[in-house]
Protein backbone atom coordinates (compact mmCIF):
# COMPACT_ATOMS: atom_id res chain seq x y z
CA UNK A 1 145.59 245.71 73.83
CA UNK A 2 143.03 246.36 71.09
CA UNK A 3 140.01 247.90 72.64
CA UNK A 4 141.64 249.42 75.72
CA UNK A 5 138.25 251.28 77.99
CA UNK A 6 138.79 254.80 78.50
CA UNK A 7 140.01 255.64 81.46
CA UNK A 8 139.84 256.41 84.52
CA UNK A 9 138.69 252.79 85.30
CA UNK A 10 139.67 250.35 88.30
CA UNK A 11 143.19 248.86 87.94
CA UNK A 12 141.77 245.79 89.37
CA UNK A 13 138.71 245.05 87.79
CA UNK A 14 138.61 247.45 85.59
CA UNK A 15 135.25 249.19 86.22
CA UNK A 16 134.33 253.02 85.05
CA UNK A 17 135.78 255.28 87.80
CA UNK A 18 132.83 258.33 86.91
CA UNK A 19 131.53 259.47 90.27
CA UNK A 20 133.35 260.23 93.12
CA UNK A 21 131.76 257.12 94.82
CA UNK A 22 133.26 255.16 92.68
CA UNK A 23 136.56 254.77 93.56
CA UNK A 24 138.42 253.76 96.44
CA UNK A 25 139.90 255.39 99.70
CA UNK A 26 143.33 255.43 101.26
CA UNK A 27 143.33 254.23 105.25
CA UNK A 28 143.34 258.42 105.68
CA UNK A 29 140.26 258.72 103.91
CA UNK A 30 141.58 260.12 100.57
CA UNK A 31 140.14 259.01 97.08
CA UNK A 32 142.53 256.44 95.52
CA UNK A 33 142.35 257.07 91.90
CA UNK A 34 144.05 253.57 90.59
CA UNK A 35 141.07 251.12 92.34
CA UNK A 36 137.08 251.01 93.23
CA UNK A 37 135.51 250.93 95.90
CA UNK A 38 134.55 247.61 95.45
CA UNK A 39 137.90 246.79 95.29
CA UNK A 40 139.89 248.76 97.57
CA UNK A 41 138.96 251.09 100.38
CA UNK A 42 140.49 252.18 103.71
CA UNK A 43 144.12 251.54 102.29
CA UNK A 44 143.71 247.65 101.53
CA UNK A 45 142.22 245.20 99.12
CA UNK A 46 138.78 243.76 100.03
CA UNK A 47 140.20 240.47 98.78
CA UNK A 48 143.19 240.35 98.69
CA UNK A 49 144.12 236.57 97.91
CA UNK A 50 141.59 236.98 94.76
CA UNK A 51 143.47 235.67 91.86
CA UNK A 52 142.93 237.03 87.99
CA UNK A 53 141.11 233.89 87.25
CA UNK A 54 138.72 234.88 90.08
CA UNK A 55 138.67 238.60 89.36
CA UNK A 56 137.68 237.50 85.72
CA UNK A 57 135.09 235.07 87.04
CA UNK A 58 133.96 238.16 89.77
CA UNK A 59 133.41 240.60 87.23
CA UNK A 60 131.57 238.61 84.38
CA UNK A 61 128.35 238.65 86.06
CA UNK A 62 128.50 242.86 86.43
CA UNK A 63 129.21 243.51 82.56
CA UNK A 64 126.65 240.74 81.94
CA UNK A 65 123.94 242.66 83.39
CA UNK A 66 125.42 245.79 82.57
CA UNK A 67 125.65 245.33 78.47
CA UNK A 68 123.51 242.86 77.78
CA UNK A 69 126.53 240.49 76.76
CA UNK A 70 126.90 236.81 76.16
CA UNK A 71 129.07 235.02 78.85
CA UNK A 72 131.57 234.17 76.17
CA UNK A 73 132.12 237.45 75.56
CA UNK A 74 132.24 239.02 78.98
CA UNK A 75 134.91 236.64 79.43
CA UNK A 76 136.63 237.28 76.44
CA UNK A 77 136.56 240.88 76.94
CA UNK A 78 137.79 240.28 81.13
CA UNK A 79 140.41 237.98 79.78
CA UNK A 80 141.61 240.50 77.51
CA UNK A 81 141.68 243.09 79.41
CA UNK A 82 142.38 242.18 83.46
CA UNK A 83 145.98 241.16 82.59
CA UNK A 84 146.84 244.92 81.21
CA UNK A 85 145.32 246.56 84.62
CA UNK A 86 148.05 247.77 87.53
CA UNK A 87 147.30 244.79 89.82
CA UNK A 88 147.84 242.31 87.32
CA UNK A 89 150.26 243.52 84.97
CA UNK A 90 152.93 243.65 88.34
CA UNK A 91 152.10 240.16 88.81
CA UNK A 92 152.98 238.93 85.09
C-alpha cells in the first residue's frame, strides 16, 4: 500500500484511534485496540453483515467532511486502503 495512515487506526474502517474514546470495548469492558467504537464495542461488530463495498460507501461521507475531499477521492483513498485493514484482509 502506498500511503498507509499511521497507526493506531480502526482495522475496519480505518479511522484515527487517538483518544481513549475512540476505540472499541471487549464484552468485559476492556479497550479493543484493533477496532472503533463505531465499529465494535461490547465484544461484537455493530454491523456485522456490512460488506467492504458498504464500509467504503459508510466511511466516504466522514473523510468528506473531515478533509475537505472530493468524493472521487475519498473513495479512492477507502478503496485503497479498506482491503489492507484486519477485517478485510482475512476475508481476501
Amino acid at each position: 500500500m502506498a500511503h498507509a495512515p499511521m497507526g493506531p487506526f480502526c482495522q475496519s474502517c480505518g479511522i484515527p484511534l487517538t483518544r481513549p474514546e475512540d476505540f472499541g470495548s471487549t464484552a468485559d469492558g476492556l479497550r479493543q485496540n484493533d477496532y472503533c467504537s463505531f465499529c465494535f464495542d461490547d465484544g461484537r461488530f455493530l454491523q456485522p453483515d456490512i460488506t467492504i463495498d458498504q464500509m467504503i460507501e459508510f466511511v466516504m461521507r466522514p473523510m468528506i467532511q473531515s478533509t475537505g475531499m472530493t468524493d472521487v477521492a475519498a473513495r479512492a483513498v477507502a478503496e485503497e486502503m479498506l482491503p489492507y485493514l484486519g477485517r478485510w484482509a482475512k476475508a481476501a
